[in-house]
Protein backbone atom coordinates (compact mmCIF):
# COMPACT_ATOMS: atom_id res chain seq x y z
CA UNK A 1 55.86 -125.22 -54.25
CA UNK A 2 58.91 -125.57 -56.91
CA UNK A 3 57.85 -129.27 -56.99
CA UNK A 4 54.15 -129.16 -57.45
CA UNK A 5 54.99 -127.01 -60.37
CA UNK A 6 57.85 -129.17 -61.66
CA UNK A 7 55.22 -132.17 -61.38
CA UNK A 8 52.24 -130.03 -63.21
CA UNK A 9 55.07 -129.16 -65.89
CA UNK A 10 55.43 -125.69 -65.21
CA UNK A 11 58.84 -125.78 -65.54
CA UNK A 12 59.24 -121.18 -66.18
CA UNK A 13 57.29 -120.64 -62.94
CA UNK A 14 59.10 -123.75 -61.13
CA UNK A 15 62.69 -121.73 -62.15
CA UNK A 16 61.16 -118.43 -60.54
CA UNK A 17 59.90 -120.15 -57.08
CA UNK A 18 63.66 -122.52 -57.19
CA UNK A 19 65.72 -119.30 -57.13
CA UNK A 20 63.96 -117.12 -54.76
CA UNK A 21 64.16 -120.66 -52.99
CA UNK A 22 67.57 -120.90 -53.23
CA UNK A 23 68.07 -116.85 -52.22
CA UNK A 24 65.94 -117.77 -48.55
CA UNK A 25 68.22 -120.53 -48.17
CA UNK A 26 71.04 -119.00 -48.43
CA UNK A 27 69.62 -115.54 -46.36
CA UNK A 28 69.35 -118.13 -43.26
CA UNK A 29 72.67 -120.53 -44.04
CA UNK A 30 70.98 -123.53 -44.91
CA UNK A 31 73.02 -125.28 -47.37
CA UNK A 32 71.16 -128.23 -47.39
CA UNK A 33 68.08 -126.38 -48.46
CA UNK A 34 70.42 -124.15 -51.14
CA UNK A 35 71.50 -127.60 -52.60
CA UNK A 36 68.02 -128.84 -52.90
CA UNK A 37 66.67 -126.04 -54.59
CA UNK A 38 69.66 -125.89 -57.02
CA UNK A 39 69.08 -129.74 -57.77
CA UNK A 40 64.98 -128.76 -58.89
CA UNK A 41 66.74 -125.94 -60.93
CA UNK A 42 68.61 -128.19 -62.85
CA UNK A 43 65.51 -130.22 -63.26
CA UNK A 44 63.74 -127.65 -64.64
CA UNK A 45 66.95 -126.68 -66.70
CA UNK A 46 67.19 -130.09 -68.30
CA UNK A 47 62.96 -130.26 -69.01
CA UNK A 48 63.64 -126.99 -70.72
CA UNK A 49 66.73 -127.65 -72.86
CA UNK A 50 68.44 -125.34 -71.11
CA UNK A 51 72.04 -127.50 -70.57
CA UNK A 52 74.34 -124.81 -69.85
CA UNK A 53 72.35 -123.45 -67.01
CA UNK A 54 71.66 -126.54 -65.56
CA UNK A 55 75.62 -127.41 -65.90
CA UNK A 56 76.10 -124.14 -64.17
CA UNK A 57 73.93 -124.78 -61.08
CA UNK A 58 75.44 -128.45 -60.96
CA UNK A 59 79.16 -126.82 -60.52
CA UNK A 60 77.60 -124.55 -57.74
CA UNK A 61 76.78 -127.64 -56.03
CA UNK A 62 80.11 -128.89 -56.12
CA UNK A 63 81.72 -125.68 -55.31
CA UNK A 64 79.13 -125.51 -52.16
CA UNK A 65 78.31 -121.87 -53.33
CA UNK A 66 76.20 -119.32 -51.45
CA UNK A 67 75.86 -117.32 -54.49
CA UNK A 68 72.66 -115.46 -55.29
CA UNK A 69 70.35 -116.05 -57.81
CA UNK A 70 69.08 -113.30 -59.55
C-alpha cells in the first residue's frame, strides 16, 4: 500500500502506512520486511526534503534496528 501511494505521490500518507509497516514487521521479527519498509521511508523522506529523517532511517538499516516507529 506504501508503494501505490509513493507512486500516486502521496508521499505524508505513504510515511504513515511505512511506519505502522515497519512496527508489524518488527511485532513478528521480520527484518527483511523492517528493512524494506525503512528503505520506502527514506523514499518518501528524500521526495519530501526531509534529509535528516531519511539519514536517520538509513543508519537504522545499518545498525539492523528493531526500533519502533512512532
Amino acid at each position: 500500500m506504501a508503494y501505490t501511494q509513493f507512486l500516486l505521490k502521496d508521499y505524508k500518507n505513504s510515511v504513515s502506512t511505512s511506519k505502522q509497516s515497519v512496527n508489524e514487521h518488527i511485532k513478528i521479527g521480520n527484518y527483511d520486511g523492517v528493512k524494506a519498509s525503512r528503505e520506502m521511508l527514506i523514499g518518501n523522506y528524500m521526495k519530501l526534503g526531509l534529509k535528516e529523517e531519511a539519514s536517520k532511517e538509513a543508519q537504522l538499516i545499518l545498525d539492523k534496528s528493531f526500533k519502533l516507529e512512532s
